[in-house]
C-alpha atoms as a PDB file:
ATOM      1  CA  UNK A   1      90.527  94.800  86.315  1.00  0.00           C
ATOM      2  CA  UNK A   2      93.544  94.419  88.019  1.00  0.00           C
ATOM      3  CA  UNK A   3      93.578  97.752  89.521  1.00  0.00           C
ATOM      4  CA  UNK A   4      90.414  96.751  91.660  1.00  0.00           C
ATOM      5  CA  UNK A   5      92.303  94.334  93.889  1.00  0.00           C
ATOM      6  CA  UNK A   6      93.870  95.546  97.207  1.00  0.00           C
ATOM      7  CA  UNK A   7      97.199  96.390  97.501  1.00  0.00           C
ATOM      8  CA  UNK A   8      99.734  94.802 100.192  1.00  0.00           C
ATOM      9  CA  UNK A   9      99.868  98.541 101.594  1.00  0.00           C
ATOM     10  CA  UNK A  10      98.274 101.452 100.349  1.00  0.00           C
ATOM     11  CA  UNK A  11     100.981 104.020 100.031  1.00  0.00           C
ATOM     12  CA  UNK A  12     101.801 107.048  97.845  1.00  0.00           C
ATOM     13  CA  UNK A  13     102.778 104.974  95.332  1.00  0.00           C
ATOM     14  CA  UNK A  14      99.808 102.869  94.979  1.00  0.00           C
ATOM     15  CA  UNK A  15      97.755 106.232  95.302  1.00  0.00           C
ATOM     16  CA  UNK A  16      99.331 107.779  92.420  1.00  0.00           C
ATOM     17  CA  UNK A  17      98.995 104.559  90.284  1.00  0.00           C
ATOM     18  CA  UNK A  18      95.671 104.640  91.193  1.00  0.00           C
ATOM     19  CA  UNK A  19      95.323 108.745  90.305  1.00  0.00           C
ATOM     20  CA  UNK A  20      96.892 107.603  86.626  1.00  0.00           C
ATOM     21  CA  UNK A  21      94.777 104.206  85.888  1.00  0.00           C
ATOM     22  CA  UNK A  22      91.295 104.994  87.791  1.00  0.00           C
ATOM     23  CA  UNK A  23      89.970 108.632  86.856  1.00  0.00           C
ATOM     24  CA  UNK A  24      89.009 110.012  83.831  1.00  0.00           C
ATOM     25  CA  UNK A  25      91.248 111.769  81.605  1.00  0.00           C
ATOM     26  CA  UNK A  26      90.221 115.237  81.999  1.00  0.00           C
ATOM     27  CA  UNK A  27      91.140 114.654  86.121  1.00  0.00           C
ATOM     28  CA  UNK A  28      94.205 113.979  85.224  1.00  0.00           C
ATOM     29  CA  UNK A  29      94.532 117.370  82.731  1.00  0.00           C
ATOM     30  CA  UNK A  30      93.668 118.937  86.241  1.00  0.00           C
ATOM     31  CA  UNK A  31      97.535 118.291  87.028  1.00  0.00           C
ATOM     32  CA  UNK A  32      96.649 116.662  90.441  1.00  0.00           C
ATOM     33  CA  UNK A  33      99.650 115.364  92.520  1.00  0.00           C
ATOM     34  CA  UNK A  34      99.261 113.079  95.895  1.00  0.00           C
ATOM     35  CA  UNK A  35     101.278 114.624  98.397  1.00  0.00           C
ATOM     36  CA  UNK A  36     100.419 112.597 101.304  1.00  0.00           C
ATOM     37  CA  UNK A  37      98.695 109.882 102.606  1.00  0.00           C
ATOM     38  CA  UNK A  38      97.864 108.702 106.238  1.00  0.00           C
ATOM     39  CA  UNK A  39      96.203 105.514 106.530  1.00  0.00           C
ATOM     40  CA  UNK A  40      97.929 103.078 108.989  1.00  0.00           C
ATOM     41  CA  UNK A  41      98.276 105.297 112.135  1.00  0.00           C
ATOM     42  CA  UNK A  42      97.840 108.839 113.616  1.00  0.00           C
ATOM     43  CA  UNK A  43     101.736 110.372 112.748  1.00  0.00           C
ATOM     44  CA  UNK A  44     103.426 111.588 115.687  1.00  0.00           C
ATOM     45  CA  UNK A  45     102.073 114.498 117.950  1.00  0.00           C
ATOM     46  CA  UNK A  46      98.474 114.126 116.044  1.00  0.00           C
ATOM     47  CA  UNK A  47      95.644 115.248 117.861  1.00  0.00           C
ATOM     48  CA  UNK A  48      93.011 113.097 119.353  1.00  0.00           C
ATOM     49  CA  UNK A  49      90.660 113.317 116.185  1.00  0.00           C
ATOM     50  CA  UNK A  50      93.187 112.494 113.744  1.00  0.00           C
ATOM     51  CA  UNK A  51      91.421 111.019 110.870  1.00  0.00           C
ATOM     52  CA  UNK A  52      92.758 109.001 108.230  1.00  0.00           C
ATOM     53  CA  UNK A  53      92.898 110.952 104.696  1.00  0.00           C
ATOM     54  CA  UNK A  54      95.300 112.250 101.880  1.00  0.00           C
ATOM     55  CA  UNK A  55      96.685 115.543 100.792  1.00  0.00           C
ATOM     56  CA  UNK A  56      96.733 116.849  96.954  1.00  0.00           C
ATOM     57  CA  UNK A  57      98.395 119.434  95.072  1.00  0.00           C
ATOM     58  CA  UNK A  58      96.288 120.795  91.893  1.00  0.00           C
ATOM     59  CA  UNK A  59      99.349 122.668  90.219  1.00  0.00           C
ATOM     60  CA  UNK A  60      98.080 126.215  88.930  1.00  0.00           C
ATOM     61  CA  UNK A  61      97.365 126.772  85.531  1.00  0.00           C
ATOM     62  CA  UNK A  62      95.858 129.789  83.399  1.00  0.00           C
ATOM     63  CA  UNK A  63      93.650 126.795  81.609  1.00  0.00           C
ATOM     64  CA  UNK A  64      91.899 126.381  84.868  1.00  0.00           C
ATOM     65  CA  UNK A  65      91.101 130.087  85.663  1.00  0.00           C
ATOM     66  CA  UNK A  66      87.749 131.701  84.911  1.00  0.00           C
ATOM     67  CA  UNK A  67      87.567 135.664  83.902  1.00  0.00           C
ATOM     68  CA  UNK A  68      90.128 137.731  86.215  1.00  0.00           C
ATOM     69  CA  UNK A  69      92.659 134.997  86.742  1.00  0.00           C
ATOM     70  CA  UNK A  70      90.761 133.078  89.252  1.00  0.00           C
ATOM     71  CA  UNK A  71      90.939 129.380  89.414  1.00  0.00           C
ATOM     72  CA  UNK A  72      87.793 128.259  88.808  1.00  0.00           C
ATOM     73  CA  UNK A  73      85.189 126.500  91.054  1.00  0.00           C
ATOM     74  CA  UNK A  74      85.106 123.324  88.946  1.00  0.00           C
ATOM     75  CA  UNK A  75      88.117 122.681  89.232  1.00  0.00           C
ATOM     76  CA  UNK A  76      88.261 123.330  92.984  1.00  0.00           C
ATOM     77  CA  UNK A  77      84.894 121.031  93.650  1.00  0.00           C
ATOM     78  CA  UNK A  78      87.023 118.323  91.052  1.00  0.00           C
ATOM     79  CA  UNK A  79      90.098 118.681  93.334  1.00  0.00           C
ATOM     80  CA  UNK A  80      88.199 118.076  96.301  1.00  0.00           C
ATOM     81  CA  UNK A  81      86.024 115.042  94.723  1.00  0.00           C
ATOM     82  CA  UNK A  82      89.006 113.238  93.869  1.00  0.00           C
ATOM     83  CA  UNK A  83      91.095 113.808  96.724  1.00  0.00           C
ATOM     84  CA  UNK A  84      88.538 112.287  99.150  1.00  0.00           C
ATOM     85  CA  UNK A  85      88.026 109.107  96.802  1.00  0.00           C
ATOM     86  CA  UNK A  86      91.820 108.760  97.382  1.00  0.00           C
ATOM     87  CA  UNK A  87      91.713 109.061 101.416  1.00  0.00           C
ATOM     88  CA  UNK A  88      88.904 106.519 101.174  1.00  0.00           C
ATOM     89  CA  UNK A  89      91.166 104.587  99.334  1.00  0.00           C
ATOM     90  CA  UNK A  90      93.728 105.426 101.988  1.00  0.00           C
ATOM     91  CA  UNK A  91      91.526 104.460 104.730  1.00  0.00           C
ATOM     92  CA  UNK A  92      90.338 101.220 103.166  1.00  0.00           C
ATOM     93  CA  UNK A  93      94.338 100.417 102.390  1.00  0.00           C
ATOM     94  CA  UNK A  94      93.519  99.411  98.911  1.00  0.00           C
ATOM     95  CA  UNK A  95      91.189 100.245  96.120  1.00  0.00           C
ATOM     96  CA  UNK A  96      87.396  99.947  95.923  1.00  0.00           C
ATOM     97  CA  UNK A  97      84.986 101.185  93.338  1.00  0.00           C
ATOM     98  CA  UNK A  98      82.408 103.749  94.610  1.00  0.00           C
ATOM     99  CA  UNK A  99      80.697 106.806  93.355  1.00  0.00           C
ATOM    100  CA  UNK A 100      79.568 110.392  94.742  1.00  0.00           C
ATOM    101  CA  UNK A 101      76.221 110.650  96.231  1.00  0.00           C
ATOM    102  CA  UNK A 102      76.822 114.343  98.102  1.00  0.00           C
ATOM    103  CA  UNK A 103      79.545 116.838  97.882  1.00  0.00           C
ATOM    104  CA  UNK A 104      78.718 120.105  99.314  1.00  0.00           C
ATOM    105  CA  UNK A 105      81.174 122.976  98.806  1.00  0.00           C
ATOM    106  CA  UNK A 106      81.478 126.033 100.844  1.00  0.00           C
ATOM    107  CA  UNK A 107      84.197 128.893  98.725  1.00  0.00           C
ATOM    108  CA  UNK A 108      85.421 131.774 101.264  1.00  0.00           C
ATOM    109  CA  UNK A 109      87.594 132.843  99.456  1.00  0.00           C
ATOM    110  CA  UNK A 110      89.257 133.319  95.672  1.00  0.00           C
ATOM    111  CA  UNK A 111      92.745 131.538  94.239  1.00  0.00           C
ATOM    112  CA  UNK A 112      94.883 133.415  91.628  1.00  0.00           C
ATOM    113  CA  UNK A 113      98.580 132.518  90.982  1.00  0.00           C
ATOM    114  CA  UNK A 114      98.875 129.426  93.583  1.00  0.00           C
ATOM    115  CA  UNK A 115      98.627 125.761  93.445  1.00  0.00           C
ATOM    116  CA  UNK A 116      95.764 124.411  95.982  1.00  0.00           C
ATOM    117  CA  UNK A 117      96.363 121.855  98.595  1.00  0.00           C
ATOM    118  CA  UNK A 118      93.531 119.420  99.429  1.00  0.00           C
ATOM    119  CA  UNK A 119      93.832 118.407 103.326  1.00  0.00           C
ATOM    120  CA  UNK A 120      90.759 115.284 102.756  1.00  0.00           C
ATOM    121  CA  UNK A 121      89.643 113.572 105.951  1.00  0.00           C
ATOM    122  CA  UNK A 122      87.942 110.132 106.408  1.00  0.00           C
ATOM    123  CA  UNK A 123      84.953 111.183 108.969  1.00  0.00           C
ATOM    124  CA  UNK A 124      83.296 107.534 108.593  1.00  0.00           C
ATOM    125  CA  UNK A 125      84.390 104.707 106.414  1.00  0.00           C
ATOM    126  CA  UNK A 126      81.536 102.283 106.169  1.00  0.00           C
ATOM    127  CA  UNK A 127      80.523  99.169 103.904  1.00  0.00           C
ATOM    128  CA  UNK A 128      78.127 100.784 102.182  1.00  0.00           C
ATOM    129  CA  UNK A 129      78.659 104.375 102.565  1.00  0.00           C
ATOM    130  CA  UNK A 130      81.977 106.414 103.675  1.00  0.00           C
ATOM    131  CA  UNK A 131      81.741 110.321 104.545  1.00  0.00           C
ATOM    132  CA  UNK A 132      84.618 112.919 104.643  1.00  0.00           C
ATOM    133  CA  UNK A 133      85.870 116.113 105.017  1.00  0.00           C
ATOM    134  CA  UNK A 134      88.197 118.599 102.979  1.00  0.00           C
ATOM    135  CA  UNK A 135      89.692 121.944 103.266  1.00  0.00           C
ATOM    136  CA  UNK A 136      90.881 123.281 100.312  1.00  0.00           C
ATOM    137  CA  UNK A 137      94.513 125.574 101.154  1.00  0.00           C
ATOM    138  CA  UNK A 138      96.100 128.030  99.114  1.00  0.00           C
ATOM    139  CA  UNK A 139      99.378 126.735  98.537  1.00  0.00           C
ATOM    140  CA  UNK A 140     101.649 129.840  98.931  1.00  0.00           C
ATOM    141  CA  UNK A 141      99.802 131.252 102.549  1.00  0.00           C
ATOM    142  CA  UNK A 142      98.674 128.152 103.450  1.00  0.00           C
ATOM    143  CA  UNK A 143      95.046 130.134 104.182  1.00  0.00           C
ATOM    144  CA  UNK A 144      91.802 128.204 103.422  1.00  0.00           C
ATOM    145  CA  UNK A 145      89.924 128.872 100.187  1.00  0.00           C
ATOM    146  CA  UNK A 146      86.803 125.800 100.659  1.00  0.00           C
ATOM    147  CA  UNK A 147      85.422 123.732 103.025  1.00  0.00           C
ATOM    148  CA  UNK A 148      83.939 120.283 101.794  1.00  0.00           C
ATOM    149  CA  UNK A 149      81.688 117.935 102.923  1.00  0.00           C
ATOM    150  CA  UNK A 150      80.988 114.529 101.204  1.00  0.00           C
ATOM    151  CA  UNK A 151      79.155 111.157 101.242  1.00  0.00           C
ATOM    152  CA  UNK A 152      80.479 108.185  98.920  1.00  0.00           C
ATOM    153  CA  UNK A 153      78.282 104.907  98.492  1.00  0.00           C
ATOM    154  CA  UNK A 154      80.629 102.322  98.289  1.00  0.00           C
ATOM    155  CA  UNK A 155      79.957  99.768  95.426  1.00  0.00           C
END
């Protein structure tokens, strides 16, 4: 598959080709953007445990919203999934398969009305496992809605 082999430089670009070609298609009816990624090297005035990762947007949308208008925890555990297969991606600069083996999720507190930022972290990236990190944001205050923990073996 040609999507397997390493880019020159994984960048946005590459990151949302990969978003379109890689995942299933009910990810993509999530209406997940990449906002950001940081791979090469910490951006200017980043703190001494800057970590490699990317940043999503999942776009609100009624069809993701359980009884009372609030967006769903599926779709907030699929958000977070995805985004830290990206920042892996990120971190390794170029695509490798891998699956799931751990994803703990931690909700303190409920979205209605606002798009959801995923801030995903690279804590380890390692041959034959990588773990990360990600804090799920309300988009509109910017306040944090999940906190993520995951473990990936890499295939």
């Amino acid at each position: 598959m040609a999507s397997e082999q390493q880019a020159a430089e994984f960048d946005i670009a590459e990151a949302r080709r990969v978003l379109d070609d890689v995942f299933a298609p009910w990810v993509k009816d999530l209406g997940l953007s990449v906002e950001q990624i940081e791979c090469a090297a910490p951006p200017s005035g980043a703190t001494a445990d800057w970590q490699p990762g990317a940043t999503l947007r999942m776009a609100f949308s009624e069809r993701l919203c359980r009884h009372g208008g609030i967006v769903c925890g599926q779709a907030l555990m699929a958000l977070a999934d995805t985004s830290m297969v990206i920042a892996i991606l990120a971190a390794n600069r170029g695509y490798r398969p891998m699956t799931t083996v751990d994803q703990t999720t931690h909700f303190m507190r409920a979205v209605t009305s606002s798009d959801v930022l995923a801030d995903a972290r690279v804590v380890r990236l390692g041959r034959t496992m990588s773990f990360g990190r990600v804090t799920l944001l309300n988009a509109t205050d910017h306040k944090p809605v999940a906190m993520v923990s995951s473990a990936f073996a890499m295939l």
